[in-house]
Protein backbone atom coordinates (compact mmCIF):
# COMPACT_ATOMS: atom_id res chain seq x y z
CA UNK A 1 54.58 9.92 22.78
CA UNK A 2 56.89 6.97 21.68
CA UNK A 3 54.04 6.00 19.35
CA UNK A 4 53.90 8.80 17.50
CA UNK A 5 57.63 9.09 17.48
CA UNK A 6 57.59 5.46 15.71
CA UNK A 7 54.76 6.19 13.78
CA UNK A 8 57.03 9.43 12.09
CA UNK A 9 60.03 7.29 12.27
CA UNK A 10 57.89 4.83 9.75
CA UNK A 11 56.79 7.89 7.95
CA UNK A 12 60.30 8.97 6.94
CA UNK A 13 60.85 5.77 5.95
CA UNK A 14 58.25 5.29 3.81
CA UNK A 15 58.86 8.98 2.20
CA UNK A 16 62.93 7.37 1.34
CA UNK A 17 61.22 4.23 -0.39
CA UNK A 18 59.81 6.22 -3.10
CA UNK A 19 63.05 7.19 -4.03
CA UNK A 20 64.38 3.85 -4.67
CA UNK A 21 64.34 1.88 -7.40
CA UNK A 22 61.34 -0.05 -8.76
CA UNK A 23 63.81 -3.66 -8.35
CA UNK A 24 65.24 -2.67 -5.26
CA UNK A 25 61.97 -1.75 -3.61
CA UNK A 26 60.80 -4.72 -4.44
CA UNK A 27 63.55 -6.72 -2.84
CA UNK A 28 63.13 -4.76 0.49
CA UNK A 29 59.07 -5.23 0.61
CA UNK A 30 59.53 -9.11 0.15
CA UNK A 31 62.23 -9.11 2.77
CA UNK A 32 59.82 -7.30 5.45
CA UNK A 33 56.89 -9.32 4.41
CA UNK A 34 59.02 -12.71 5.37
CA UNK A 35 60.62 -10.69 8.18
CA UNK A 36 56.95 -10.26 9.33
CA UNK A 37 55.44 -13.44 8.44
CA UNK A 38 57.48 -14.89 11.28
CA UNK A 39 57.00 -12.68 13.68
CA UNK A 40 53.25 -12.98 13.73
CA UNK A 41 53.84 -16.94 14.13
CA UNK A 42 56.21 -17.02 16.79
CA UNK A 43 55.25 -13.67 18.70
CA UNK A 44 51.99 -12.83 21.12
CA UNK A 45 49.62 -10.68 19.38
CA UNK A 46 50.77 -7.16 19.17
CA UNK A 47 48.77 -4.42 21.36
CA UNK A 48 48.03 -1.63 19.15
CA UNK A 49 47.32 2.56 20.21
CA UNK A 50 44.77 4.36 19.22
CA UNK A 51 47.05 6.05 17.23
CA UNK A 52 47.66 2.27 15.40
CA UNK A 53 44.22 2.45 14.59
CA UNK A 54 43.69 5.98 13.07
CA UNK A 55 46.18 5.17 10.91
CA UNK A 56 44.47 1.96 9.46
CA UNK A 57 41.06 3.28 9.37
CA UNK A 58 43.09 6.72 7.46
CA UNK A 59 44.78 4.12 5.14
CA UNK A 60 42.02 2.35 3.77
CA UNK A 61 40.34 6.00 2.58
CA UNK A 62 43.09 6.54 0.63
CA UNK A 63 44.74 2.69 -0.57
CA UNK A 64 42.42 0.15 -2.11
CA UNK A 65 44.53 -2.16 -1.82
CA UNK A 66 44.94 -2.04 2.10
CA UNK A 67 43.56 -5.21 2.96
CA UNK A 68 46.68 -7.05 0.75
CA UNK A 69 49.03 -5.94 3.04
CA UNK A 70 47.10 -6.36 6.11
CA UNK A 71 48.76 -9.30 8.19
CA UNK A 72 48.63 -8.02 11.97
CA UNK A 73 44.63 -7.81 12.05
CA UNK A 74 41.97 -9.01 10.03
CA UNK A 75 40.38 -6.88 7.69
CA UNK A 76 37.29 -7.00 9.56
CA UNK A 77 38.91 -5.83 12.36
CA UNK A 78 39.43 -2.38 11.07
CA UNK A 79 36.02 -1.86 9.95
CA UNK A 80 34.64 -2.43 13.73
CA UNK A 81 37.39 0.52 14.67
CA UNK A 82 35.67 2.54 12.05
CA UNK A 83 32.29 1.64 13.90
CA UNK A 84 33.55 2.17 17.03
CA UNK A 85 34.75 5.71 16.35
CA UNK A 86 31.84 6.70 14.38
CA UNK A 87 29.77 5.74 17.74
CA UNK A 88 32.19 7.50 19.86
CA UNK A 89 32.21 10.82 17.71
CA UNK A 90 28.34 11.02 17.97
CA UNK A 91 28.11 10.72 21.49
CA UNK A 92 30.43 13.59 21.93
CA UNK A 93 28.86 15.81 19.54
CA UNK A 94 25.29 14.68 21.02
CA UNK A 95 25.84 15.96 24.84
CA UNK A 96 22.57 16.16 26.46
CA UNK A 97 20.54 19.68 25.97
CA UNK A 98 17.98 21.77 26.88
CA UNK A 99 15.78 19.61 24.50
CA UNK A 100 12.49 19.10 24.71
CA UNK A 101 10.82 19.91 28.01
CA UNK A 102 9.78 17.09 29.61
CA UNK A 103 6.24 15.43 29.27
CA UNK A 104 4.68 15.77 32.83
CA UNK A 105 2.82 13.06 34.68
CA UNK A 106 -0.18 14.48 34.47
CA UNK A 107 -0.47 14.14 30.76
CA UNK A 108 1.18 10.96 30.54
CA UNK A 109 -1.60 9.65 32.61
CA UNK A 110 -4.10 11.64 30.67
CA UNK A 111 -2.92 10.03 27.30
CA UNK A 112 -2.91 6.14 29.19
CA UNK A 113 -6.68 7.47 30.44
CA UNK A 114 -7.67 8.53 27.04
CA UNK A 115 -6.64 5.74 25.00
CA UNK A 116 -8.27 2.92 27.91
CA UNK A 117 -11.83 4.57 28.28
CA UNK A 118 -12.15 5.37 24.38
CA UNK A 119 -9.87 2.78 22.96
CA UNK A 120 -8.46 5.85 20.94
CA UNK A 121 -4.88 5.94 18.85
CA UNK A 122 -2.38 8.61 18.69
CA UNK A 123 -4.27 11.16 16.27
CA UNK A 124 -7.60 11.17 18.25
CA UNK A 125 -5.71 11.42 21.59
CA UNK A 126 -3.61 14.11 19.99
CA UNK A 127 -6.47 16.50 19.06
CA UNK A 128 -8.50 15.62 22.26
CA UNK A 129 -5.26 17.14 24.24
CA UNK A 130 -5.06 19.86 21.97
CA UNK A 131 -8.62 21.06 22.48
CA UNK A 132 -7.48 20.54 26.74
CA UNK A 133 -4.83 23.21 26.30
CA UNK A 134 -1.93 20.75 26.07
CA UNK A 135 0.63 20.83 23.02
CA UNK A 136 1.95 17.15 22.54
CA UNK A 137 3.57 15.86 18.96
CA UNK A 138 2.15 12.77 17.80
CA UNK A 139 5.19 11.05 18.70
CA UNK A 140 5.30 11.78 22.21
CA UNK A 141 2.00 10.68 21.97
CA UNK A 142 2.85 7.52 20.75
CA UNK A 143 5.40 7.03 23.40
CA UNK A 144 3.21 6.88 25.94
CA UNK A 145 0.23 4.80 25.01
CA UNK A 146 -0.64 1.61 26.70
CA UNK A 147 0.68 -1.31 24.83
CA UNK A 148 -2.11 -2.61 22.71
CA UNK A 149 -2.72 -6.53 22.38
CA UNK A 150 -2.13 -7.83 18.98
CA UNK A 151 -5.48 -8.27 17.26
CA UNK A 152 -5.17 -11.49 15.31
CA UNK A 153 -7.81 -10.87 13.11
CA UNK A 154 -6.16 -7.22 12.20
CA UNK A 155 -2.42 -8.93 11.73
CA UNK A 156 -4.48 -11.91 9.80
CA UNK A 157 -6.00 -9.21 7.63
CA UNK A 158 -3.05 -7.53 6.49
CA UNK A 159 -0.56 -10.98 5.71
CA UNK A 160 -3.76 -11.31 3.41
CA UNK A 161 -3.76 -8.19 1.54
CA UNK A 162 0.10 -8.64 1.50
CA UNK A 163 0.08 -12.23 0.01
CA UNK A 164 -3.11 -11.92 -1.97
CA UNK A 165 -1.35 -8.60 -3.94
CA UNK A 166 1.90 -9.32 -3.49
CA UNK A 167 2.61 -9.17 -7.24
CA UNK A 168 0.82 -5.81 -7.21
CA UNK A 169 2.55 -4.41 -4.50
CA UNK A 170 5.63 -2.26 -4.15
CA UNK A 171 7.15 -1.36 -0.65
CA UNK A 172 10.10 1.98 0.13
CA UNK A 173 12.37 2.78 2.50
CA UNK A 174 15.39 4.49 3.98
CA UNK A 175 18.39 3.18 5.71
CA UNK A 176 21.37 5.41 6.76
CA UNK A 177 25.41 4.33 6.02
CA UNK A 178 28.29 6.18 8.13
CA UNK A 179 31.88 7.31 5.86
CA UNK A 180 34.89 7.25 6.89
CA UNK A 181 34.68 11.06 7.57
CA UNK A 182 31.22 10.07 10.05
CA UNK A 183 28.64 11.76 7.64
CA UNK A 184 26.04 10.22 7.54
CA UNK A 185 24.48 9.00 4.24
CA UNK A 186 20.77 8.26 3.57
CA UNK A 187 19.72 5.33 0.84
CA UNK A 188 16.28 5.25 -0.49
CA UNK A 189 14.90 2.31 -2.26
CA UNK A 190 11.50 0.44 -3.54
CA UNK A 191 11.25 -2.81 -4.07
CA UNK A 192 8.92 -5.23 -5.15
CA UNK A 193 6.85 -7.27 -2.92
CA UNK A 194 6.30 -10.15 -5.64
CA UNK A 195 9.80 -10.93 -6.83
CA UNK A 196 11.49 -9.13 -3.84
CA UNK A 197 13.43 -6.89 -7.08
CA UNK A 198 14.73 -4.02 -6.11
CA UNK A 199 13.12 -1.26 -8.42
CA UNK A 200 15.44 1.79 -7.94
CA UNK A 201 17.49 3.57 -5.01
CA UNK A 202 19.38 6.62 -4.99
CA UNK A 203 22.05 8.18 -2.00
CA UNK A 204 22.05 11.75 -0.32
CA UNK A 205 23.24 13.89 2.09
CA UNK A 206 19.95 15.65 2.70
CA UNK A 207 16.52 13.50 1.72
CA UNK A 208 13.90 15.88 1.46
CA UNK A 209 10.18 15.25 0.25
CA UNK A 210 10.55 16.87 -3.15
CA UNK A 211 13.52 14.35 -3.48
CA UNK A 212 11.64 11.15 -2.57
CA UNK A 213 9.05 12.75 -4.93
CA UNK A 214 11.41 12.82 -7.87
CA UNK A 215 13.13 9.18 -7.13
CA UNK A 216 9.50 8.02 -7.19
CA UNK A 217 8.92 9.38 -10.83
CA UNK A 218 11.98 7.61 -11.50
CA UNK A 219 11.06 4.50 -10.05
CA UNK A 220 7.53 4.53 -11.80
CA UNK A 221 7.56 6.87 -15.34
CA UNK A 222 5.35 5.18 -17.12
CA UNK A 223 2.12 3.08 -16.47
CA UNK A 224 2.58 1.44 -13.29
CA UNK A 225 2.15 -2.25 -12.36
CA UNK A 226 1.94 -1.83 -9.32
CA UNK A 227 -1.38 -0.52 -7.64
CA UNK A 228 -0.15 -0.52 -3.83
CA UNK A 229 2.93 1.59 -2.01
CA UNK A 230 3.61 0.71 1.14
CA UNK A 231 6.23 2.92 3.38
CA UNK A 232 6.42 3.53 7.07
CA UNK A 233 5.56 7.16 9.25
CA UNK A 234 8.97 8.76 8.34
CA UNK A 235 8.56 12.44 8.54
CA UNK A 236 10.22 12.61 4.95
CA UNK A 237 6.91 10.64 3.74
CA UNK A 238 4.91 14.28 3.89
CA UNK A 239 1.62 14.67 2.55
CA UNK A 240 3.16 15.73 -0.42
CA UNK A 241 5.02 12.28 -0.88
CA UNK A 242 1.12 11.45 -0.36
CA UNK A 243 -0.44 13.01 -2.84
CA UNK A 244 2.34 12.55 -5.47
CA UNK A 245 1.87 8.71 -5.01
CA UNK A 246 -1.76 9.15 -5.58
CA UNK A 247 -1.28 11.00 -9.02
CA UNK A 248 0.92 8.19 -10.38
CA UNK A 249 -1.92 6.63 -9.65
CA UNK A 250 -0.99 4.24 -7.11
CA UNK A 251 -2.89 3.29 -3.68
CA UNK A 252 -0.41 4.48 -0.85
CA UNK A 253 -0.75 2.13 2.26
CA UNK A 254 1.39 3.79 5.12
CA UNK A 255 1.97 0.99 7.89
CA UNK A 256 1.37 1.26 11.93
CA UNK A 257 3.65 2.76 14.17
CA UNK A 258 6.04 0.74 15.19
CA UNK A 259 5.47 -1.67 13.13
CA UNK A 260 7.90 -3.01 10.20
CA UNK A 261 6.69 -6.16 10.02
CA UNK A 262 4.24 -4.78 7.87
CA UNK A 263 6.58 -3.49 5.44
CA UNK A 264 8.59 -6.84 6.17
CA UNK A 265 10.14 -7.26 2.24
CA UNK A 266 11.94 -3.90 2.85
CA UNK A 267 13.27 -4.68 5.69
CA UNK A 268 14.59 -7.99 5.01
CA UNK A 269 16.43 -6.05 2.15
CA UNK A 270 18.43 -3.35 4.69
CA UNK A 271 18.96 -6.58 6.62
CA UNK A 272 21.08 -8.05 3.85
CA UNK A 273 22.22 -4.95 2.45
CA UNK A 274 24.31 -4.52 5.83
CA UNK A 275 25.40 -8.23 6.27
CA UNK A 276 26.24 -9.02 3.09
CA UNK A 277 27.97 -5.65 1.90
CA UNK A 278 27.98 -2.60 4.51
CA UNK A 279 29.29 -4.59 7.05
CA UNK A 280 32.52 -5.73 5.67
CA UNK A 281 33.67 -2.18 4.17
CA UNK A 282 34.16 1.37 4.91
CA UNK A 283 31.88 3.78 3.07
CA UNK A 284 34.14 6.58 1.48
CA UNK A 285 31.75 9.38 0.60
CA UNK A 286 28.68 9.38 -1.63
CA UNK A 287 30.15 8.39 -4.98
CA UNK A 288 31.57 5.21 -3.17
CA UNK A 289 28.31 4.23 -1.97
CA UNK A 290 26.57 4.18 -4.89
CA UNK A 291 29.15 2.15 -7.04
CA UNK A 292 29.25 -0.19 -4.24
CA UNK A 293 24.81 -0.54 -4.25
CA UNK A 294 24.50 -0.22 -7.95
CA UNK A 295 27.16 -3.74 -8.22
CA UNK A 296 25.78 -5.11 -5.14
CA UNK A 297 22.09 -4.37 -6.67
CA UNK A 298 22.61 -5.83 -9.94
CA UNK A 299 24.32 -9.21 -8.57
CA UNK A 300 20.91 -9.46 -5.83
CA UNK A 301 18.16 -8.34 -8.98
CA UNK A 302 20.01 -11.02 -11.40
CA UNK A 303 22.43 -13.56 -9.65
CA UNK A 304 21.62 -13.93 -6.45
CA UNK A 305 19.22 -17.02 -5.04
CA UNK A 306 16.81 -15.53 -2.98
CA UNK A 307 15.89 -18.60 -0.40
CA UNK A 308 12.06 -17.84 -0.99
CA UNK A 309 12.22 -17.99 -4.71
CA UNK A 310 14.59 -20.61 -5.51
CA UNK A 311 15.65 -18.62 -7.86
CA UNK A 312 17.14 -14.71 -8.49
CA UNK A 313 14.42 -11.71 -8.87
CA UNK A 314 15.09 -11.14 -12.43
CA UNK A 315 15.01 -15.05 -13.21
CA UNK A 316 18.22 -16.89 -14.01
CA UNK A 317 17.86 -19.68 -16.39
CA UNK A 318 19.07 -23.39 -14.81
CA UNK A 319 22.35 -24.45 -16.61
CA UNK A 320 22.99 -27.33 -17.79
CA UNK A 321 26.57 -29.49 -17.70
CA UNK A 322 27.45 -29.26 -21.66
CA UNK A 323 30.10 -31.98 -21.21
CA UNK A 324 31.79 -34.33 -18.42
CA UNK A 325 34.67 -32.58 -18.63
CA UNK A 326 33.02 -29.16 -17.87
CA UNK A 327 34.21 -27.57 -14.12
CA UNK A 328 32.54 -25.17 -12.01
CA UNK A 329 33.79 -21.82 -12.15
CA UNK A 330 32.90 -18.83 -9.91
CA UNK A 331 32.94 -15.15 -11.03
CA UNK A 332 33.66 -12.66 -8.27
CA UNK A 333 31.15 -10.47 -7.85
CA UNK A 334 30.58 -7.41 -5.58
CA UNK A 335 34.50 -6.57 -5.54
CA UNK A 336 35.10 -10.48 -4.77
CA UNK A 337 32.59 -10.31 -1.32
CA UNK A 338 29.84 -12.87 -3.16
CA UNK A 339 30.65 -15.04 -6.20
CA UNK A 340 28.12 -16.61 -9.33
CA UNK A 341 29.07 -19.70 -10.39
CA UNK A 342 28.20 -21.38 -13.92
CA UNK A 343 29.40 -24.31 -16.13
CA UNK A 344 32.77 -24.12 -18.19
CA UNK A 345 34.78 -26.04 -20.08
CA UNK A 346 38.18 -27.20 -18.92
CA UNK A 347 40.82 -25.30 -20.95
């Protein structure tokens, strides 16, 4: 209660500071910001409500500027709230269920028998059940099958095809981004295996085939150079994704279950993607999203030196020092998160 009573208290106060003048605001904000400055130096670190929180996660929806006047935590620190009540607000909507009915133990041992006597996968296992009278997805299938030993040859085999085509090989994927609201936003993307250049992506709400389908014409509307597509067992990769990719006409190569090391350049991507953008913001809604990829992707196709290539996707030419008074200067990119840097001459 006495937290929201100072939090309307502050409020109020705020609503009176819009009626001031432009001078005298400014006099008041620069006394509060010194008045503030020395209370986080000479006092223990504040303990903050929930309420404290809300209001900071609420604030940097609507002020993108927040993180200027952000002295008591760190900038970071609000973001992890954000992730912290995103995870909080899906547990309580996802209460346990009816569900699925439970796989018995007599067809989890069937499925362990089936795939030791015949050395059968999923599919075979699945249609052998089916013709038994039981009704099991391929998934739950896949759940329960004995953990196969990596075959050395078979992993040898593919990091062959993958580094003998890489330059004729293209890979796609999905990887989901929480707003501030808790939707939940999908982002598609292909990229290529060769250069690691990200081809195309695109955001939504609600990824359906026919909308990989049309990102894919998008991604590939004329000849194609590439001859290989390699995505994982999504459900959203239907047959119909299938068959589209064929028509282009490009091989598709759909990788094991459970296994994205196979599809390891598209990965590596959602890997950055997150550590070097996602994870030091707070997505707004779809708009914001795709602002925020389409800088972040043109700084990682053209800037950006990818460790592998000692050099950016695109290519970026090596720059010489045009005179000894020349300095180093870096240009923000990415709203300031990552910089490029490049010869100029002292003014």
């Amino acid at each position: 209660m006495r937290a929201l009573v100072i939090f309307t208290s502050l409020l109020l106060r705020s609503l009176l500071a819009l009626l001031r003048r432009r001078q005298e605001q400014a006099i008041v904000e620069l006394a509060l910001r010194q008045q503030l400055a020395v209370h986080v130096q000479k006092c223990a670190r504040p303990k903050l409500s929930p309420l404290d929180r809300a209001f900071w996660v609420a604030l940097s929806r609507f002020w993108s500027r927040w993180k200027d006047a952000l002295v008591i935590v760190s900038p970071e620190t609000v973001v992890r709230w954000h992730r912290r009540g995103f995870r909080s607000y899906w547990r309580s909507i996802s209460k346990p269920g009816p569900g699925r009915p439970p796989v018995s133990e007599e067809v989890q041992a069937l499925i362990r028998r089936l795939a030791t006597e015949n050395s059968w996968r999923a599919r075979k296992i699945q249609a052998e059940l089916s013709k038994l009278g039981f009704r099991v997805s391929l998934a739950t299938v896949s759940r329960y099958l004995p953990k196969a030993e990596t075959d050395p040859g078979q992993q040898q085999r593919w990091m062959t095809f993958l580094r003998n085509h890489k330059d004729l090989i293209a890979g796609m994927d999905f990887f989901v981004v929480p707003t501030v609201r808790f939707r939940l936003l999908y982002v598609w993307f292909a990229i290529d295996h060769g250069r690691s250049r990200i081809l195309h992506f695109n955001v939504t709400e609600n990824p359906t085939a026919s909308w990989v389908i049309q990102q894919l014409r998008e991604t590939f509307p004329d000849e194609p150079t590439h001859r290989y597509l390699i995505y994982d067992n999504d459900v959203i990769f239907s047959a119909a994704v299938t068959n589209a990719i064929e028509s282009f006409p490009i091989c598709p190569k759909r990788t094991a279950f459970r296994s994205p090391w196979q599809n390891g350049t598209a990965e590596r991507v959602v890997g950055s993607v997150r550590r070097e953008l996602l994870d030091h913001l707070i997505v707004l809604n779809e708009d914001h999203l795709r602002r925020l990829l389409r800088e972040y992707v043109a700084y990682y196709n053209d800037e950006r030196v990818h460790t592998s290539l000692q050099d950016a996707p695109a290519g970026r030419p090596v720059e010489t020092r045009p005179s000894p008074s020349a300095r180093v200067v870096g240009f923000p990119r990415v709203g300031g998160l990552h910089h490029q840097y490049a010869w100029r001459e002292a003014s």
